[in-house]
Protein backbone atom coordinates (compact mmCIF):
# COMPACT_ATOMS: atom_id res chain seq x y z
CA UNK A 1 25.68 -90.95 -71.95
CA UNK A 2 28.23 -89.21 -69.85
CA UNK A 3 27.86 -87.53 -66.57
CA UNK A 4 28.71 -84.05 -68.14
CA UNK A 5 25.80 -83.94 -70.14
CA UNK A 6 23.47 -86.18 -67.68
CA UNK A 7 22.35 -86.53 -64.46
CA UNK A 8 19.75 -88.65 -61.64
CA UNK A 9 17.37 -87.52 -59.48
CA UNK A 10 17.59 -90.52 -57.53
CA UNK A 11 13.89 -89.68 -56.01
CA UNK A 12 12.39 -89.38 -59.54
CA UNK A 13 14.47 -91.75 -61.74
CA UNK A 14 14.76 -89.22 -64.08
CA UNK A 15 16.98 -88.71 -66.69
CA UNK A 16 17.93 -84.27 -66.96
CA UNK A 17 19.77 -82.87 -69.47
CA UNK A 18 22.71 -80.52 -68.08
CA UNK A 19 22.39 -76.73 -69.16
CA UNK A 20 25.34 -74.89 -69.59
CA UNK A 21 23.86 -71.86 -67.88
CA UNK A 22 23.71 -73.32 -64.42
CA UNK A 23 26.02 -70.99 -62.99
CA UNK A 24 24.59 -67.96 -63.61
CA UNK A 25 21.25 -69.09 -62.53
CA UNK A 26 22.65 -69.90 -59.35
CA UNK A 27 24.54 -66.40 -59.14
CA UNK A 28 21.60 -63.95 -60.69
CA UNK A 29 18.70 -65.73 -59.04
CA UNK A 30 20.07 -65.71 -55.45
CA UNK A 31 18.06 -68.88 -54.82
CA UNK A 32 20.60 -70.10 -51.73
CA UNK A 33 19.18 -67.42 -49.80
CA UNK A 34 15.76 -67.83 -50.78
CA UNK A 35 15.86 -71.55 -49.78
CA UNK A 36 17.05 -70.88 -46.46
CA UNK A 37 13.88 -68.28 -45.89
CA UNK A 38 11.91 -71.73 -45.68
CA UNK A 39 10.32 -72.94 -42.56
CA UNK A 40 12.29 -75.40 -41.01
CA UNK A 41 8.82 -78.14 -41.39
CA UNK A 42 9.99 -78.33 -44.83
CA UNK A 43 13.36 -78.22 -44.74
CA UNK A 44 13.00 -81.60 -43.06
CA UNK A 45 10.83 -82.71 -45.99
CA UNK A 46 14.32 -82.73 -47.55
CA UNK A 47 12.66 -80.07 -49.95
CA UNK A 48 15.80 -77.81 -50.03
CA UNK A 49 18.11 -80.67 -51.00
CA UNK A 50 15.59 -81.72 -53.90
CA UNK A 51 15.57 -78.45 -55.28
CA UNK A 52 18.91 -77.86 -55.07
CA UNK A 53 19.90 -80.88 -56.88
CA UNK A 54 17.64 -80.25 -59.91
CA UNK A 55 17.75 -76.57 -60.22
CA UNK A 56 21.29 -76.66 -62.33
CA UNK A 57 19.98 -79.09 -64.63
CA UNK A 58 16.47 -78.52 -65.29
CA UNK A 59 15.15 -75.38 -64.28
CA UNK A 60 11.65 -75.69 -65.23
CA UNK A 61 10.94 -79.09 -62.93
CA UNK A 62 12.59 -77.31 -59.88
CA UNK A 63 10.27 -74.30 -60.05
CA UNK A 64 7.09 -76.95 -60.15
CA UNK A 65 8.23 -78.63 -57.28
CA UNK A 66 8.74 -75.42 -55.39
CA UNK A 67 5.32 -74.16 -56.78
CA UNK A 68 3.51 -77.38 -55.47
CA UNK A 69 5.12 -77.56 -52.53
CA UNK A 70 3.63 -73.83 -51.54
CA UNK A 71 0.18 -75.02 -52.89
CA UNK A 72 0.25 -78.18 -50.52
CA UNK A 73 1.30 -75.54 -47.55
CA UNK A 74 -1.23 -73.03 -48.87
CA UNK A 75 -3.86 -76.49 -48.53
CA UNK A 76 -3.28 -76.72 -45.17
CA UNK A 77 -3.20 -73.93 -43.41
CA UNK A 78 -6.56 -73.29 -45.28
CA UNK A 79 -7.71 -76.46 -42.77
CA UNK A 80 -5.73 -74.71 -40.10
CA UNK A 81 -7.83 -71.43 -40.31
CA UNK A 82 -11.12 -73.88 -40.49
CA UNK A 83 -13.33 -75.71 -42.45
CA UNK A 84 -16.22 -73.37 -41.49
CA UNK A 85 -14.34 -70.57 -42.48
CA UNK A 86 -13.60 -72.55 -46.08
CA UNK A 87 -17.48 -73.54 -46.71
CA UNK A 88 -18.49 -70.13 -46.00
CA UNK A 89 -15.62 -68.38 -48.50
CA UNK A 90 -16.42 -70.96 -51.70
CA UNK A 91 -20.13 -70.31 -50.81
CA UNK A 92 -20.24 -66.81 -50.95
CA UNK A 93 -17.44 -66.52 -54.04
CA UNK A 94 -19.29 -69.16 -55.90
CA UNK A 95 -15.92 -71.72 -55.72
CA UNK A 96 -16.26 -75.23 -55.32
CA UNK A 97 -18.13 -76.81 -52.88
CA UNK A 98 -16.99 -77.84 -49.67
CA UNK A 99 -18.11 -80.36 -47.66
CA UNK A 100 -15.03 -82.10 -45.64
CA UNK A 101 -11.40 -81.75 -45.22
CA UNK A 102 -9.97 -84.03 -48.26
CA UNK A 103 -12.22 -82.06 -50.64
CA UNK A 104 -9.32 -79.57 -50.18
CA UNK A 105 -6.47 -81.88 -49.79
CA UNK A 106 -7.60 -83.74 -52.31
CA UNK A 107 -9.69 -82.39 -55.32
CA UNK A 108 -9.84 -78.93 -54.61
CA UNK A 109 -8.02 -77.12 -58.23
CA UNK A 110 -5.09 -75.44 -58.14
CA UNK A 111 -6.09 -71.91 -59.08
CA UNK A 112 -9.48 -72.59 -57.08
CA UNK A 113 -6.98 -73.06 -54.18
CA UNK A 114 -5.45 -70.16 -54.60
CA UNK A 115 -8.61 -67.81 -54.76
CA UNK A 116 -9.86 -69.68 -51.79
CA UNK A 117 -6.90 -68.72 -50.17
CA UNK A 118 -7.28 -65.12 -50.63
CA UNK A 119 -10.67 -64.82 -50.12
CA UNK A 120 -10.38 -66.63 -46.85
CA UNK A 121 -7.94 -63.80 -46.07
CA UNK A 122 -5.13 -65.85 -45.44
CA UNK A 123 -3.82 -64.28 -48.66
CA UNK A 124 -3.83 -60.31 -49.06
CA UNK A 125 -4.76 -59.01 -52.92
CA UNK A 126 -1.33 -58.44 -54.00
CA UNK A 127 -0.22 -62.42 -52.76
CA UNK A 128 -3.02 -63.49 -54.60
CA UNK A 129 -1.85 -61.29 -57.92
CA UNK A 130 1.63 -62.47 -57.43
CA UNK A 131 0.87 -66.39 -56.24
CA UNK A 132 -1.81 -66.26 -59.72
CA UNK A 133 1.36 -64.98 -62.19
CA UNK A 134 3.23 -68.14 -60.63
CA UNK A 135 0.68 -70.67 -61.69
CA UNK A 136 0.55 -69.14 -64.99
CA UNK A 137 4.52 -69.35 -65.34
CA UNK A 138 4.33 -73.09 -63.64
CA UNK A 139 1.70 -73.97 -65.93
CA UNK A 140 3.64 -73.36 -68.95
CA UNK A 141 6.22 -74.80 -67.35
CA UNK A 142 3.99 -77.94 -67.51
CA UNK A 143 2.69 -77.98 -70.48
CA UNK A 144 4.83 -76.65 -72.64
CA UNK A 145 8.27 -77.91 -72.12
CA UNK A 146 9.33 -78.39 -75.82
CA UNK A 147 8.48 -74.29 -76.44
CA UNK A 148 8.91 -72.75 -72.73
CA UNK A 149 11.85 -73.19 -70.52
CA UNK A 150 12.49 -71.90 -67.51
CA UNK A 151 14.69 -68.60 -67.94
CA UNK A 152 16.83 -66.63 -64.64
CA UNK A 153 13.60 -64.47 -64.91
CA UNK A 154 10.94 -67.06 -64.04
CA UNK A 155 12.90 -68.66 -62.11
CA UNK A 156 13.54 -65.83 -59.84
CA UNK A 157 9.87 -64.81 -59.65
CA UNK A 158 8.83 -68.36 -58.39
CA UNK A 159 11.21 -69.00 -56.22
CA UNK A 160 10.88 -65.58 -54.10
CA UNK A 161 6.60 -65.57 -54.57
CA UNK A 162 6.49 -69.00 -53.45
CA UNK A 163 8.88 -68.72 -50.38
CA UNK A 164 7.93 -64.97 -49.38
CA UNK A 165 4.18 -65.37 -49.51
CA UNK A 166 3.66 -68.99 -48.58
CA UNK A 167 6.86 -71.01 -47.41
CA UNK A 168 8.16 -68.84 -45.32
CA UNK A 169 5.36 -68.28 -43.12
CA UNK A 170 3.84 -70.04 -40.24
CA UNK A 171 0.34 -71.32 -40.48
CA UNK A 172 -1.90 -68.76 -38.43
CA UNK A 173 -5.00 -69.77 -36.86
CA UNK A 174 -8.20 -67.24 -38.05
CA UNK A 175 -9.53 -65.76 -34.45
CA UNK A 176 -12.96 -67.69 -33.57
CA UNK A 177 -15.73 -66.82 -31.63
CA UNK A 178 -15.17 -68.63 -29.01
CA UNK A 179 -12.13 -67.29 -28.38
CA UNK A 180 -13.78 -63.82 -28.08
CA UNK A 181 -15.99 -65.03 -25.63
CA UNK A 182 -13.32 -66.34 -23.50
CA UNK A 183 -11.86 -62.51 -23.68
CA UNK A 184 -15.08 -60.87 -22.54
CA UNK A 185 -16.23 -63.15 -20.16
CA UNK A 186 -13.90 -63.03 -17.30
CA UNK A 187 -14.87 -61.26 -13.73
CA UNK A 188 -12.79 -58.51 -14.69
CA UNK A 189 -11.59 -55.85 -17.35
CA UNK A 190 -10.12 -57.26 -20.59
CA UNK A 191 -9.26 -55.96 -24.02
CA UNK A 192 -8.18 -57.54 -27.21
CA UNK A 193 -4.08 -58.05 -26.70
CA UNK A 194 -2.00 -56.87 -30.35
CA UNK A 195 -1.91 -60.82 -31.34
CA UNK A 196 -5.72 -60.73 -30.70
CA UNK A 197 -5.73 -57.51 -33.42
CA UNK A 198 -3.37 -58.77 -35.53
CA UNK A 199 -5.37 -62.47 -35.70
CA UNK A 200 -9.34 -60.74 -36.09
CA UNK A 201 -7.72 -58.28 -38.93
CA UNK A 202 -6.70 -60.76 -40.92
CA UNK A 203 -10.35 -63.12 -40.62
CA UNK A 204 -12.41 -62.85 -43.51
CA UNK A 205 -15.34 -60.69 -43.49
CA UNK A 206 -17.82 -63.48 -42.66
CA UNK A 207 -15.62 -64.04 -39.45
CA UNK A 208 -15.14 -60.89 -38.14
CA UNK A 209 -19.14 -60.30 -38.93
CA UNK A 210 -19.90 -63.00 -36.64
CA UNK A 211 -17.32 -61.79 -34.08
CA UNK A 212 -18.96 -58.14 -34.21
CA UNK A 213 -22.42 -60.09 -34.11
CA UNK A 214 -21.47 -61.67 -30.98
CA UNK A 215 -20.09 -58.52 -29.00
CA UNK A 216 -23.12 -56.15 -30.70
CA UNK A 217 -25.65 -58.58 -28.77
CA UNK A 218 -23.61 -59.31 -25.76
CA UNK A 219 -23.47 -55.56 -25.29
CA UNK A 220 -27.37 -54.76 -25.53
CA UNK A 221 -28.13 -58.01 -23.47
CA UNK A 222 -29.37 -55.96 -20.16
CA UNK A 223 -29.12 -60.02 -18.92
CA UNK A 224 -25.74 -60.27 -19.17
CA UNK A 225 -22.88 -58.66 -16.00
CA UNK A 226 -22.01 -55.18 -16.21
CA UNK A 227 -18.76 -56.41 -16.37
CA UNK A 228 -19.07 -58.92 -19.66
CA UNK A 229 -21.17 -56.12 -21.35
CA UNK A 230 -18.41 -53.37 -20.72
CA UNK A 231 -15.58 -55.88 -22.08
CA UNK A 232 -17.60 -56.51 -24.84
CA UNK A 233 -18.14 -52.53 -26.03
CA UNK A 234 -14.30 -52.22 -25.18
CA UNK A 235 -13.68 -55.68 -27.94
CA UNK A 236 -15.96 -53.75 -30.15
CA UNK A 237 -13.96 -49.54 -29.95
CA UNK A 238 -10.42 -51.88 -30.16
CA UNK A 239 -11.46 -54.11 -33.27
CA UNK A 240 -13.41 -51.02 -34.93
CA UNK A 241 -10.19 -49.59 -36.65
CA UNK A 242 -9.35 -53.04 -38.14
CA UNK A 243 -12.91 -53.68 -39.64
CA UNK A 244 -13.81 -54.48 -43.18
CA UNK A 245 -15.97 -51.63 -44.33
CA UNK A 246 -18.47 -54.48 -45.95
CA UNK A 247 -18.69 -55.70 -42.23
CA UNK A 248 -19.06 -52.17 -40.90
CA UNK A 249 -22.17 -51.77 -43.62
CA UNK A 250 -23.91 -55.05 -42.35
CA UNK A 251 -23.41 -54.61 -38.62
CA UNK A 252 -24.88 -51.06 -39.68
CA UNK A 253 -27.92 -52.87 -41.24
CA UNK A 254 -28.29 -54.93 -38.32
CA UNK A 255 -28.43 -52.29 -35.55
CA UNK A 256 -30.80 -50.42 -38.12
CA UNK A 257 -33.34 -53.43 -37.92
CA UNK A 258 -33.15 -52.85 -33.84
CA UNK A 259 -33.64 -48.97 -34.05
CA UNK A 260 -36.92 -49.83 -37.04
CA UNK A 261 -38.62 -46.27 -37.13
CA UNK A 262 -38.25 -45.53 -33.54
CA UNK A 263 -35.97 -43.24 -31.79
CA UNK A 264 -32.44 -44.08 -31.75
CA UNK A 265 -31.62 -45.11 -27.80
CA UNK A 266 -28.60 -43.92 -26.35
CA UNK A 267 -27.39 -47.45 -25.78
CA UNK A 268 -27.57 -48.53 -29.17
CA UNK A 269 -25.60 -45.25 -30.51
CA UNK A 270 -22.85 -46.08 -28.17
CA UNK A 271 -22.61 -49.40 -29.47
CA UNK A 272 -22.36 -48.27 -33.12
CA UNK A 273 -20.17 -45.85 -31.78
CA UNK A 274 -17.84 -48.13 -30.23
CA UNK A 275 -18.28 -50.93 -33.42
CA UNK A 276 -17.02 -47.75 -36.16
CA UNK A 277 -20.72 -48.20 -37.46
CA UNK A 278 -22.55 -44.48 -36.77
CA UNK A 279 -22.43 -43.23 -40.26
CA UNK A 280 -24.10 -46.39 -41.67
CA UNK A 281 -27.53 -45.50 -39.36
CA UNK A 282 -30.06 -43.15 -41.04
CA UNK A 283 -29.32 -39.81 -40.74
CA UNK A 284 -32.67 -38.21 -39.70
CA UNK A 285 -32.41 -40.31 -36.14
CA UNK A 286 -28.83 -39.74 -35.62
CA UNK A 287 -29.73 -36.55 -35.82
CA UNK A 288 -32.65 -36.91 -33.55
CA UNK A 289 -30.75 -38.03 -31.22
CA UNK A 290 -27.85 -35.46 -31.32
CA UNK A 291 -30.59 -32.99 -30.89
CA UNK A 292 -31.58 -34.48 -27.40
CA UNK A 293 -27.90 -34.58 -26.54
CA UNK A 294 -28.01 -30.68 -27.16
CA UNK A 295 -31.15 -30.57 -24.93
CA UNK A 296 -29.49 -32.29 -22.19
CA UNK A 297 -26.65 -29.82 -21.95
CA UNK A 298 -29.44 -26.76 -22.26
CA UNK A 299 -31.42 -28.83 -19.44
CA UNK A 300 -28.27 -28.62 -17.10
CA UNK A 301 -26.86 -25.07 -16.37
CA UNK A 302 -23.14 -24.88 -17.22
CA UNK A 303 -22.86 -22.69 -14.21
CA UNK A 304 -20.07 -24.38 -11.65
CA UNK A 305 -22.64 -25.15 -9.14
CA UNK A 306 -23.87 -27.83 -11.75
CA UNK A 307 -20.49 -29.52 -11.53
CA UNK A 308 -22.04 -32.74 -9.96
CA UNK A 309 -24.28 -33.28 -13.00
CA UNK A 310 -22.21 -32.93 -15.81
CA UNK A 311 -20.19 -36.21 -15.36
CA UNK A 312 -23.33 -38.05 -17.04
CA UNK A 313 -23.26 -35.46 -19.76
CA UNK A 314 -19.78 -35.61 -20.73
CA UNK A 315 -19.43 -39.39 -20.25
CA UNK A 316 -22.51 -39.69 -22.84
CA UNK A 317 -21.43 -37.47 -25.57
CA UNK A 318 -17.81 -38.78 -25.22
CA UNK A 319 -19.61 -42.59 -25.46
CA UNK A 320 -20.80 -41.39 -29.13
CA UNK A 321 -17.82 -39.47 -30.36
CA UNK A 322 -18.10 -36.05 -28.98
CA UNK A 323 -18.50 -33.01 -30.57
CA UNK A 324 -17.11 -34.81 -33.89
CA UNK A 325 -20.03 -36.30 -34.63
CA UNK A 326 -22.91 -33.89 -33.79
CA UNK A 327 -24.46 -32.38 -36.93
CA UNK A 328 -23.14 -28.85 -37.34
CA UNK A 329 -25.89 -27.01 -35.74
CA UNK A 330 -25.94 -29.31 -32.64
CA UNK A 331 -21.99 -28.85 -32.77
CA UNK A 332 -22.09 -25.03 -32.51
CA UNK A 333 -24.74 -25.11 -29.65
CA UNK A 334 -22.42 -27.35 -27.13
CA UNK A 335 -19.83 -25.31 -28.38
CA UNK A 336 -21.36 -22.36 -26.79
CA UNK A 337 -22.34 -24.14 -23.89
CA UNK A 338 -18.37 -25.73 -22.99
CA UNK A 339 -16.84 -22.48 -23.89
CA UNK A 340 -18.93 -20.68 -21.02
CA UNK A 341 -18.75 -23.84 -18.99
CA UNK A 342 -15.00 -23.14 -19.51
CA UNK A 343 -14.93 -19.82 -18.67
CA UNK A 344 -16.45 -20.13 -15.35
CA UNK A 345 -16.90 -16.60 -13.28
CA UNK A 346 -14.92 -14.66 -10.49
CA UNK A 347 -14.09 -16.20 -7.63
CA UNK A 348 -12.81 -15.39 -4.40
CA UNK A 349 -15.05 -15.16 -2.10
CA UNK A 350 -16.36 -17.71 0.14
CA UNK A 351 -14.70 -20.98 0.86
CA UNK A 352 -13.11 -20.64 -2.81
CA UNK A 353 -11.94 -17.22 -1.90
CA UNK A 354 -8.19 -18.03 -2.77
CA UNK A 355 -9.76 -19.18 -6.39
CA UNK A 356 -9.90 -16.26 -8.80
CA UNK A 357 -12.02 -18.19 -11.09
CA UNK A 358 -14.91 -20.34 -10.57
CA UNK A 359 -15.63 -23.50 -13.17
CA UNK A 360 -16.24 -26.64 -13.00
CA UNK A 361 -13.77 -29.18 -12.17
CA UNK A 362 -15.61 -32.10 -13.65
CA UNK A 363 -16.30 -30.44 -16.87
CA UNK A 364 -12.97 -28.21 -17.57
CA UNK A 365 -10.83 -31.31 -18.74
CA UNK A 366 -13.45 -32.75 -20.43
CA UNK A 367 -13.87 -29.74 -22.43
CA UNK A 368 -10.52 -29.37 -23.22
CA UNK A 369 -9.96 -32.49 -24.84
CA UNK A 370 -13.40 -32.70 -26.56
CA UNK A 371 -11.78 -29.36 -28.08
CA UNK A 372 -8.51 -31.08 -29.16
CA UNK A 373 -10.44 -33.82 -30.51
CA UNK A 374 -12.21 -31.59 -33.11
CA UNK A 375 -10.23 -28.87 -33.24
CA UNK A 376 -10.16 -28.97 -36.80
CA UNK A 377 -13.96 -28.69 -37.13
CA UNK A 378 -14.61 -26.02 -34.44
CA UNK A 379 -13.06 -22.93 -35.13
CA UNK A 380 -15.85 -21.47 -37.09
CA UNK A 381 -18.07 -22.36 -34.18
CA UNK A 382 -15.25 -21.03 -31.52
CA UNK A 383 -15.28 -17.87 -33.33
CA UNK A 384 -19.10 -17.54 -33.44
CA UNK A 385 -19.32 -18.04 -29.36
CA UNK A 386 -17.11 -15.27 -28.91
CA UNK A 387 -19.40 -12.70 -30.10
CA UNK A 388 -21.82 -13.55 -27.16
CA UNK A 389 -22.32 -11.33 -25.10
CA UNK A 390 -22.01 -13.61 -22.60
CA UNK A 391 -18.59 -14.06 -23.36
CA UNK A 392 -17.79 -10.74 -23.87
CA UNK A 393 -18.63 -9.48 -20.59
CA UNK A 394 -17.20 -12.86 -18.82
CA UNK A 395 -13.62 -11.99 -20.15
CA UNK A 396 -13.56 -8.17 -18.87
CA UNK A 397 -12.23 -10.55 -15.84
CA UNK A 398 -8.27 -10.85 -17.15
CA UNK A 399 -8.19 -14.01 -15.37
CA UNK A 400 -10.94 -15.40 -17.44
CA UNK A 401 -10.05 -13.85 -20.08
CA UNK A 402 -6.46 -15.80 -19.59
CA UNK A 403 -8.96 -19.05 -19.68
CA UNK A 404 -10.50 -17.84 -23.10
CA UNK A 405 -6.87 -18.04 -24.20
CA UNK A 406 -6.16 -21.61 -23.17
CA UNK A 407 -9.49 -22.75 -25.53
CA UNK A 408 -8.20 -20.74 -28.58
CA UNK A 409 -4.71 -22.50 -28.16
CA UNK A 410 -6.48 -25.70 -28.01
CA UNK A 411 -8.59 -25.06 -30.88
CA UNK A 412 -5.81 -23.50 -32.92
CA UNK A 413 -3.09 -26.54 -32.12
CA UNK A 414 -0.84 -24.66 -30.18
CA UNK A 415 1.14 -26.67 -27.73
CA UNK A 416 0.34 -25.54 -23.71
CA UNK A 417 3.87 -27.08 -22.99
């Protein structure tokens, strides 16, 4: 036969058919610059060239090698994010069994591979969706070749899912415990760097459970240094925000089982607190213990004098969210209490007698941003203080009355600047 209408894939031995449309293939497909979005690790598997020289001619057999190649990538950096990790993903979403490395080099199905892959997290939903459609395409590919040829169309979609979602990206270790550990248990403060986010928000859930696991019990552990146990609920308030809600639910479940059907301590609230897991404890001894929160702040005067004591309060109530947590009728209570803390009472006399206005320093800027915090739940409860009389006859004084103004900025959004 002649060249024109044959040619060798001198790796394969192959004999391919020519088609005529190999020119606008190469023009509508854009697959030049979608090879070169390949990591250079295969690029030197000459996987570029091979592509290249079969894609005019036969379509169809380029997009299967391009399609296995990602599944061989997609194989390994399933052994790069672990084994455990692998076992613990088929177990729970009833895969295949795994039991050593070359199960998944080796035997492990294609499609299996690929939900493996996502539930393991190294794939996100849509990759999954996208990686699945290519199978289906490649599979027909396969099987079919007398009734289904590659068109500009599936060609196009393998080429970029395969290279986007798989080729083109590095293999990226899943964050272990151990390296948590390291993190939290240095002489001084630490705190999860961005690549340390990035890493534990893509984990699975079963790894970032055990992760929360190990900083929930690290932080309760009165056995361990102040300092490990204060990295640890630091770990815990910067991961919180990139937690699976499933996790959130069973780290709930698990501080639950601590609590039983006694009162909830304050050192396990700030812990769910800081893990994004408050909601998830009953509600009758959150509430219980918002209540004794409110009887703290009734227990110490808001009166200036005071100023000493309310550190403890403040840090405490900050340590479980502030006022945007309290049930409502807690809320409107402290409310009442900061707004008169805030308010203070005429000064000048004494050895404050340049200060026209006596409050406390240690509570005024805590109260302030507690009130810019939840500014969007307070008003009603703002409103409400002001028809104390309390308040009324505070702000007769123009200079606290000036200080009554600063809180309804605050509360109402406006800018001090």
């Amino acid at each position: 036969m002649s060249d024109d209408f044959n040619t060798y894939d001198n790796n394969e031995m192959e004999v391919i058919p020519v088609r005529p449309e190999k020119e606008k293939i190469e023009r509508i497909s854009g697959t030049n610059e979608l090879l070169a979005q390949i990591r250079p690790e295969w690029q030197s598997k000459s996987l570029i060239e091979r592509v290249n020289k079969i894609l005019p001619v036969d379509p169809s057999s380029a997009c299967q090698r391009l399609f296995n190649a990602a599944i061989q990538d997609l194989r390994q950096k399933i052994l790069v994010a672990g084994i455990d990790i692998a076992k613990e993903a088929a177990e729970r979403n009833k895969l295949p069994p795994i039991s050593q490395p070359e199960d998944i080099i080796e035997s492990y199905p294609v499609a299996k591979i690929i939900d493996l892959a996502y539930r393991m997290g190294i794939l996100t939903r849509p990759e999954w969706r996208r990686i699945s459609r290519s199978y289906e395409i490649r599979r027909d590919l396969e099987h079919e070749d007398d009734q289904y040829e590659a068109d500009i169309e599936d060609v196009f979609y393998i080429f970029k899912t395969c290279i986007e979602v798989i080729l083109s990206k590095d293999p990226r270790p899943l964050l272990h415990t151990k390296d948590v550990e390291q993190l939290i248990e240095t002489p001084e403060p630490a705190s999860p760097s961005a690549e340390f986010l990035i890493e534990y928000e893509m984990a699975p859930e079963t790894r970032q459970q055990r992760i929360l696991e190990l900083l929930v019990n690290t932080t309760l552990n009165s056995k361990k240094a102040d300092i490990i146990r204060q990295n640890a609920i630091e770990a815990l308030r910067s991961f919180s925000p990139k937690t699976k809600t499933q996790v959130k639910v069973q780290i709930g479940q698990m501080l639950q089982e601590r609590v039983g059907r006694g009162k909830l301590e304050l050192i396990i609230a700030k812990v769910a607190y800081a893990a994004g897991v408050l909601p998830y404890l009953k509600q009758r001894q959150s509430n219980e213990f918002f209540d004794w929160i409110g009887t703290r702040f009734e227990q110490i005067h808001y009166h200036w004098k005071l100023h000493e004591s309310h550190k403890d309060l403040f840090d405490d109530l900050e340590d479980v969210g502030g006022l945007v947590n309290c049930p409502p009728e807690i809320r409107r209570k402290l409310v009442s209490w900061m707004t008169l803390c805030f308010l203070g009472e005429e000064g000048g006399y004494g050895e404050g007698r340049n200060r026209s206005v006596f409050y406390s320093n240690v509570a005024a800027p805590r109260i302030r941003n507690m009130f810019s915090k939840a500014q969007n739940i307070i008003g009603e409860d703002f409103v409400a203080t002001q028809q104390d009389n309390k308040v009324k006859n505070a702000i007769t004084n123009k200079q606290i009355a000036r200080r009554l103004e600063m809180l309804r900025d605050i509360v109402s959004g406006v800018s001090e600047e």
